[in-house]
PDB file of N, CA and C in Angstrom:
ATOM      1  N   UNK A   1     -21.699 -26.325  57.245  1.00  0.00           N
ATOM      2  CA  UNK A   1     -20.878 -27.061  58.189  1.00  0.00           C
ATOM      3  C   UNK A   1     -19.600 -27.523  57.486  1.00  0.00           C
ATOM      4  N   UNK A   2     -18.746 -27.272  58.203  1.00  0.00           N
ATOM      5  CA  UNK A   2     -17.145 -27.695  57.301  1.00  0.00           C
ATOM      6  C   UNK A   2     -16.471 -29.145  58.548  1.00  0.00           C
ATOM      7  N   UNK A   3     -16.133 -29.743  57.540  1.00  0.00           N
ATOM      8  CA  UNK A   3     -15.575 -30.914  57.901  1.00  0.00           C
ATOM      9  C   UNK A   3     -14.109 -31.212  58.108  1.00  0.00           C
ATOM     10  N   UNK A   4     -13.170 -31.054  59.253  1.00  0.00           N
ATOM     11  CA  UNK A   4     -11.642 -30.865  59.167  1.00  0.00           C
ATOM     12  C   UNK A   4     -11.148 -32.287  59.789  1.00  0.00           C
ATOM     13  N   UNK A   5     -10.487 -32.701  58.611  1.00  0.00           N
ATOM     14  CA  UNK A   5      -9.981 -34.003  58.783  1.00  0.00           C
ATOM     15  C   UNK A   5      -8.466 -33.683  59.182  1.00  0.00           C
ATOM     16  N   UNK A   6      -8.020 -34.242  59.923  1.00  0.00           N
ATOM     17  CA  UNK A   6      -6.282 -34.282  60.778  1.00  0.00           C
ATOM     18  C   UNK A   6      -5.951 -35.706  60.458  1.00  0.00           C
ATOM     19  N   UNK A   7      -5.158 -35.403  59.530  1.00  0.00           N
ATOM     20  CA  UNK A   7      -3.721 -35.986  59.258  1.00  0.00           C
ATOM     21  C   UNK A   7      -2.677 -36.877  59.873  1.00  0.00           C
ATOM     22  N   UNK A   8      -2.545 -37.642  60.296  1.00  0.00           N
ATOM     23  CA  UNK A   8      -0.897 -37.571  60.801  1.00  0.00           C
ATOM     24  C   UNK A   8       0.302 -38.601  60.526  1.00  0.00           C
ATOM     25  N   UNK A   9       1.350 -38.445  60.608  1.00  0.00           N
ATOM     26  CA  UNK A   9       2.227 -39.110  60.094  1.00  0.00           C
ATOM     27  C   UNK A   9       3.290 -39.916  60.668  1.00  0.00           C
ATOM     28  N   UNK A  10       3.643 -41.085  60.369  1.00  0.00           N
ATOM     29  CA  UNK A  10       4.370 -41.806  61.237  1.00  0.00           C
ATOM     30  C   UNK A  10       5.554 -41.973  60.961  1.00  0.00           C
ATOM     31  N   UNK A  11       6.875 -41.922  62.024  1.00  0.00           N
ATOM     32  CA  UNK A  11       8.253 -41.594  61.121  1.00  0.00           C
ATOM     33  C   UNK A  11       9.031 -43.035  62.176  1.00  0.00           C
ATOM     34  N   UNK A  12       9.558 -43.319  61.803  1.00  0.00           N
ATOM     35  CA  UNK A  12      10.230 -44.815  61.742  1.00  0.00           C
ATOM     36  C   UNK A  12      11.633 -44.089  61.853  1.00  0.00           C
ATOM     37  N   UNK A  13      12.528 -45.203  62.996  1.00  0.00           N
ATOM     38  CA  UNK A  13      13.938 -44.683  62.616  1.00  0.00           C
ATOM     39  C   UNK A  13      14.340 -45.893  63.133  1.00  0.00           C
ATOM     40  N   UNK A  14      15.544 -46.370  62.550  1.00  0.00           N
ATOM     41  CA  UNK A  14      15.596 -47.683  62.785  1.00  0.00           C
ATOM     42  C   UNK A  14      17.700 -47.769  62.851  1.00  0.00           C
ATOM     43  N   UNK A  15      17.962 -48.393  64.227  1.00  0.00           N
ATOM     44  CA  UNK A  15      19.606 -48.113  64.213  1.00  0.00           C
ATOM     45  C   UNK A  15      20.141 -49.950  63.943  1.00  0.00           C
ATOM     46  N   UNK A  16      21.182 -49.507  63.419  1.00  0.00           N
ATOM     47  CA  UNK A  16      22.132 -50.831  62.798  1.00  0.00           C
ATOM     48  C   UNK A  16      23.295 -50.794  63.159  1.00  0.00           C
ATOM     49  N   UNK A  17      23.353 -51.681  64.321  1.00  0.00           N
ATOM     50  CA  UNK A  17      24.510 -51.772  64.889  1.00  0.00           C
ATOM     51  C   UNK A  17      25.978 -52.213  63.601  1.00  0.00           C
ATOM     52  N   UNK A  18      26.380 -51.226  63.093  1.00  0.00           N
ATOM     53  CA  UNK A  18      27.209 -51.634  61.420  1.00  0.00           C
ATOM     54  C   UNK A  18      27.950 -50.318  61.591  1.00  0.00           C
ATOM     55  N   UNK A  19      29.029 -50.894  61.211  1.00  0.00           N
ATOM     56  CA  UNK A  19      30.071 -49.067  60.515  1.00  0.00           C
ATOM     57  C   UNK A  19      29.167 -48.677  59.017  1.00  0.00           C
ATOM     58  N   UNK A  20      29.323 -47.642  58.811  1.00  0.00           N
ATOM     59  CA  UNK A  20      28.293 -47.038  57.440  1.00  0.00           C
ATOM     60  C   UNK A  20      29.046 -47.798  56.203  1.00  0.00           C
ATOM     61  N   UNK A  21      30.503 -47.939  56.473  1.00  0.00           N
ATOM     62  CA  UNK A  21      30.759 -48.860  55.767  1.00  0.00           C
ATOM     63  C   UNK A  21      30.068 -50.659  55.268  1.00  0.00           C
ATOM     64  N   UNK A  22      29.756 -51.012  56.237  1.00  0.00           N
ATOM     65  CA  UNK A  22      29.629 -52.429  56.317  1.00  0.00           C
ATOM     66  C   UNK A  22      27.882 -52.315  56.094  1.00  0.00           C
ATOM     67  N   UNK A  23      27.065 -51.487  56.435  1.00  0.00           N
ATOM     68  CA  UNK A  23      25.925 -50.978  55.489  1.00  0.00           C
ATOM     69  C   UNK A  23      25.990 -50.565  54.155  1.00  0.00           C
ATOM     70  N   UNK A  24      26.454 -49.733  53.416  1.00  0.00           N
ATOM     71  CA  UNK A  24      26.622 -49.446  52.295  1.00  0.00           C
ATOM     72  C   UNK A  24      27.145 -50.936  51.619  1.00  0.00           C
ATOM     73  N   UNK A  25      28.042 -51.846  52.105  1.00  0.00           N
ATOM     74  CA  UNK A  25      28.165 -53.306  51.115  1.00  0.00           C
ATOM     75  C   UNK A  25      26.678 -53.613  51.359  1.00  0.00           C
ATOM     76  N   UNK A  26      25.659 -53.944  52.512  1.00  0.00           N
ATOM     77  CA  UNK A  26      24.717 -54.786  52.509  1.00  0.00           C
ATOM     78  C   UNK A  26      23.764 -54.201  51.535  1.00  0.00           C
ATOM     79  N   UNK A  27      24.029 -53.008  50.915  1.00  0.00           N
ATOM     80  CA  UNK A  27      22.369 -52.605  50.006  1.00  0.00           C
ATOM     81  C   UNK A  27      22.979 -52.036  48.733  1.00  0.00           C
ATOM     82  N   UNK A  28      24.022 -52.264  48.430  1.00  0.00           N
ATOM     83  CA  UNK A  28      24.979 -51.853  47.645  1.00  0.00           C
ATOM     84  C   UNK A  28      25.757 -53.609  46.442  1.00  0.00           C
ATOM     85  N   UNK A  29      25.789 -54.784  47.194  1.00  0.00           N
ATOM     86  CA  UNK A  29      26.263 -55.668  46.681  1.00  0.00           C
ATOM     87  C   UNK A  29      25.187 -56.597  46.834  1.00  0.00           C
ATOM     88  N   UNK A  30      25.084 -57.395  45.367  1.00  0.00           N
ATOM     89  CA  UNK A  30      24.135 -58.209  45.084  1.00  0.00           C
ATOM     90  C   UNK A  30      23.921 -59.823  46.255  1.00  0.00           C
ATOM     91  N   UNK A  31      25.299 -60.077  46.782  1.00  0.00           N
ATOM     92  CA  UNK A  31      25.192 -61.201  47.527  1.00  0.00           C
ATOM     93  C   UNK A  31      24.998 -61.011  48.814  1.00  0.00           C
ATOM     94  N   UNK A  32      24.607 -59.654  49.060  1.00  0.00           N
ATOM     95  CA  UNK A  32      23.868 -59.696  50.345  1.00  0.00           C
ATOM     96  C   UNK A  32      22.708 -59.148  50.578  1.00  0.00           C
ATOM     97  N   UNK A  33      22.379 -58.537  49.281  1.00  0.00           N
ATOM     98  CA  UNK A  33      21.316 -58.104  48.822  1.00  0.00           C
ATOM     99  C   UNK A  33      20.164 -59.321  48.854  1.00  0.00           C
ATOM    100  N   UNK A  34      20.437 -60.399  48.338  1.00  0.00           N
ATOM    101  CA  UNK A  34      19.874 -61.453  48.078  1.00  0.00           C
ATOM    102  C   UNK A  34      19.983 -61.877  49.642  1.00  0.00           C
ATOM    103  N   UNK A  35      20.501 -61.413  50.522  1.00  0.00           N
ATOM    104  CA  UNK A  35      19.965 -61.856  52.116  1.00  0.00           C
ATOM    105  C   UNK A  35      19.028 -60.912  52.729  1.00  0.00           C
ATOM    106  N   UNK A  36      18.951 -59.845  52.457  1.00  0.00           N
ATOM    107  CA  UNK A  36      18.384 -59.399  53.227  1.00  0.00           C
ATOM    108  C   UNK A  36      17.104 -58.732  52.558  1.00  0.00           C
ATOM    109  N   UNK A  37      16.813 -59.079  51.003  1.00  0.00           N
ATOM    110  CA  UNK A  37      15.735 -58.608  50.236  1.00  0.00           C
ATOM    111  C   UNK A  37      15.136 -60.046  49.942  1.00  0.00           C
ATOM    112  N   UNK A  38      14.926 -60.993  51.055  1.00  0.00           N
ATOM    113  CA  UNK A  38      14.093 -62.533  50.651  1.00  0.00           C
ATOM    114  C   UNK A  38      14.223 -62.216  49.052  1.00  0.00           C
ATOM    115  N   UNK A  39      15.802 -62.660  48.835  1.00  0.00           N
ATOM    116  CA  UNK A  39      16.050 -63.611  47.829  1.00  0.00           C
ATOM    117  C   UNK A  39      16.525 -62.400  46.452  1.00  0.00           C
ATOM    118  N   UNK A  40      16.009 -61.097  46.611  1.00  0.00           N
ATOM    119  CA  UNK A  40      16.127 -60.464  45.349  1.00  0.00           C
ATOM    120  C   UNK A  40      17.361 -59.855  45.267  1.00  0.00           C
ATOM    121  N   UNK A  41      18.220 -59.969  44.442  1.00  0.00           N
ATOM    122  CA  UNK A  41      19.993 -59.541  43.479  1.00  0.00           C
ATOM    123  C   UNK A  41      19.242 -57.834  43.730  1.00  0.00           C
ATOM    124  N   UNK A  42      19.713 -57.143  43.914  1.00  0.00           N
ATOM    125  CA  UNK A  42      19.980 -55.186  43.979  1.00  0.00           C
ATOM    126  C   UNK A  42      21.360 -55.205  43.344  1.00  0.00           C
ATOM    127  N   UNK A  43      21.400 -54.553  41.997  1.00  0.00           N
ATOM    128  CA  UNK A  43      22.934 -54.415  41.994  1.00  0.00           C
ATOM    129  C   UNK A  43      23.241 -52.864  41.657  1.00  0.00           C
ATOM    130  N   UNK A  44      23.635 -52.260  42.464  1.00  0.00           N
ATOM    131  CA  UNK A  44      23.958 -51.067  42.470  1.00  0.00           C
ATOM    132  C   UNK A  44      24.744 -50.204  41.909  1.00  0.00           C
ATOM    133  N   UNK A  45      25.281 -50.032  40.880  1.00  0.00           N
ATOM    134  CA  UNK A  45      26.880 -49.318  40.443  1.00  0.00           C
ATOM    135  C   UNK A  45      26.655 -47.910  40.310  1.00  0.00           C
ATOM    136  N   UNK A  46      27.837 -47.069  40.011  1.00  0.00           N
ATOM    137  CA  UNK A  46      27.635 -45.122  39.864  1.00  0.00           C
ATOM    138  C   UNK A  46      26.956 -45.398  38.633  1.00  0.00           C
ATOM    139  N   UNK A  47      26.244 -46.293  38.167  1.00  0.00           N
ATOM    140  CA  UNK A  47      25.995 -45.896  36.282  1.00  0.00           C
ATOM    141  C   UNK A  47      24.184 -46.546  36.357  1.00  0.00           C
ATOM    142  N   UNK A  48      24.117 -47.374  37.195  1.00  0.00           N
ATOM    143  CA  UNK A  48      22.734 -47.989  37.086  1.00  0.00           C
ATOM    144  C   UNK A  48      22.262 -48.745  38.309  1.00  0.00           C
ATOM    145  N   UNK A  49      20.901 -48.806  38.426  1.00  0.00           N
ATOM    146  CA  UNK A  49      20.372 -49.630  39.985  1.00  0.00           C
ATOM    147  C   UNK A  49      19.283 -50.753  39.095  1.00  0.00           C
ATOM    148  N   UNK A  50      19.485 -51.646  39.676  1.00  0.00           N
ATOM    149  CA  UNK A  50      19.131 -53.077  38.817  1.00  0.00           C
ATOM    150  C   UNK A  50      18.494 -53.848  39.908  1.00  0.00           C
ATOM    151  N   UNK A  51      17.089 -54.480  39.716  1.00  0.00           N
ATOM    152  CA  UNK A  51      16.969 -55.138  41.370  1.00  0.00           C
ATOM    153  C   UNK A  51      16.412 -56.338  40.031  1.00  0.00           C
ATOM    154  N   UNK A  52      16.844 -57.624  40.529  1.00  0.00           N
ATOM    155  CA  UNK A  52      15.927 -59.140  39.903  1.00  0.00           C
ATOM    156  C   UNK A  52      15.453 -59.496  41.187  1.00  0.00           C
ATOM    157  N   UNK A  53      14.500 -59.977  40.715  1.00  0.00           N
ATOM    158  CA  UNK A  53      13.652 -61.084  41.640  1.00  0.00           C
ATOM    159  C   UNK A  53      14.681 -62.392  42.155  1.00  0.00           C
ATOM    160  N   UNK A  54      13.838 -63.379  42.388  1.00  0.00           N
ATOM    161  CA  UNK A  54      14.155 -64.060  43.104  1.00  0.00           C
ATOM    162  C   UNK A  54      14.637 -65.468  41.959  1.00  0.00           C
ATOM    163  N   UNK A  55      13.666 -65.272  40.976  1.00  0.00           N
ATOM    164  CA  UNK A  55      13.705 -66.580  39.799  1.00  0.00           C
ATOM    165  C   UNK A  55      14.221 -65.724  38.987  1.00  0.00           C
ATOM    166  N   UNK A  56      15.249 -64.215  38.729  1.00  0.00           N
ATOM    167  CA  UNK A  56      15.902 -63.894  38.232  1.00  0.00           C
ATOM    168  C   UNK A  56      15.385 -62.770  37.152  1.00  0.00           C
ATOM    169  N   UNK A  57      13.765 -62.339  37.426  1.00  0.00           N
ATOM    170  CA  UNK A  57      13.304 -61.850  35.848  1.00  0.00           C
ATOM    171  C   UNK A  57      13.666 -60.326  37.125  1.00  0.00           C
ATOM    172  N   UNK A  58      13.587 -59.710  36.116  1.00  0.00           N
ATOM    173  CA  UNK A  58      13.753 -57.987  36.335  1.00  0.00           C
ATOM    174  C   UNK A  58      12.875 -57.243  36.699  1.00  0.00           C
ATOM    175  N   UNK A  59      13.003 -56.684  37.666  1.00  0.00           N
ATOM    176  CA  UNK A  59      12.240 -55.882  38.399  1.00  0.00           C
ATOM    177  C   UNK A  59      11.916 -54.409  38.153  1.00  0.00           C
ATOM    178  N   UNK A  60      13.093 -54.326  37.575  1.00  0.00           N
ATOM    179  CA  UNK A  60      13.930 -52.744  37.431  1.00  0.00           C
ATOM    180  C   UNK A  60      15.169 -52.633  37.004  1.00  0.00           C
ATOM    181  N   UNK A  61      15.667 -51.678  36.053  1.00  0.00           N
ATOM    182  CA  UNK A  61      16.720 -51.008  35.690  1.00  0.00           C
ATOM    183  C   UNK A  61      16.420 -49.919  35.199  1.00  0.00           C
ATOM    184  N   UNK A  62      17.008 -48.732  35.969  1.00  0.00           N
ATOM    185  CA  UNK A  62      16.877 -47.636  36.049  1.00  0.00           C
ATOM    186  C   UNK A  62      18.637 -47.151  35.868  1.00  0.00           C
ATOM    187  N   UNK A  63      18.608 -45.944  35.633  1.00  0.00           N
ATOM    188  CA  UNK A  63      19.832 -45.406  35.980  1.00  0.00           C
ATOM    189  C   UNK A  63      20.287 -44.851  37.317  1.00  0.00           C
ATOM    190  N   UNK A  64      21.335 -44.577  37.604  1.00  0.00           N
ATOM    191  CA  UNK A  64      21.599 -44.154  38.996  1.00  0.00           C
ATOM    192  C   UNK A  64      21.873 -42.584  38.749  1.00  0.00           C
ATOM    193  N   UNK A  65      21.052 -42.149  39.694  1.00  0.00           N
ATOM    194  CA  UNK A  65      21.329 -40.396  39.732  1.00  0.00           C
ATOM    195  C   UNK A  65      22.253 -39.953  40.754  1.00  0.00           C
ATOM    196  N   UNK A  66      22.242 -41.138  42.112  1.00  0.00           N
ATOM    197  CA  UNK A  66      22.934 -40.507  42.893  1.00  0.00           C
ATOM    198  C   UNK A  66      23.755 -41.876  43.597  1.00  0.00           C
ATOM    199  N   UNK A  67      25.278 -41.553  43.566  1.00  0.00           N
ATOM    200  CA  UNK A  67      26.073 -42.710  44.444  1.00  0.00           C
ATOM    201  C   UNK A  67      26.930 -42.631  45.184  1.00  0.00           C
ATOM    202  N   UNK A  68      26.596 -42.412  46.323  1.00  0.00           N
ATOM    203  CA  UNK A  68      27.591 -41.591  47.323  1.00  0.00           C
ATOM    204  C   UNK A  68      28.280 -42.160  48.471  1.00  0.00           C
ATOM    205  N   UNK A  69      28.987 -43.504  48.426  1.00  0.00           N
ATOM    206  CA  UNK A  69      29.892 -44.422  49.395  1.00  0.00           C
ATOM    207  C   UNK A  69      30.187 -43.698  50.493  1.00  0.00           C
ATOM    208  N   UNK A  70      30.280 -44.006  51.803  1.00  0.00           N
ATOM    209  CA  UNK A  70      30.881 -43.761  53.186  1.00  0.00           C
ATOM    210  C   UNK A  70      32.413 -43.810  52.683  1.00  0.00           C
TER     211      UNK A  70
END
């Protein structure tokens, strides 16, 4: 007896009333980052992606592979 388990997957799409401009500052710059990530700095540059917490310790620093502004 064979047993066939089904899968399925859920896809989310979510619209922001924003020019792609005025998105790219909100996940891109740390002082609004800290609004809309309860509290955590994202700082983004072409050279590195950096996220701190909230009491400031580090989450991450990684390098940036890809940075592609509107």
């Amino acid at each position: 007896m064979t047993t066939v388990t089904t899968q399925t997957t859920q896809v989310y799409q979510v619209f922001i009333k924003a020019t792609p401009e005025a998105v790219w500052e909100a996940i891109t710059k740390p002082d609004f980052t800290e609004r809309y990530f309860y509290g955590a700095r994202i700082e983004n540059t072409p050279e590195r992606h950096r996220s701190l917490g909230p009491d400031g310790s580090t989450w991450g620093d990684e390098p940036m592979y890809e940075f592609d502004p509107p």
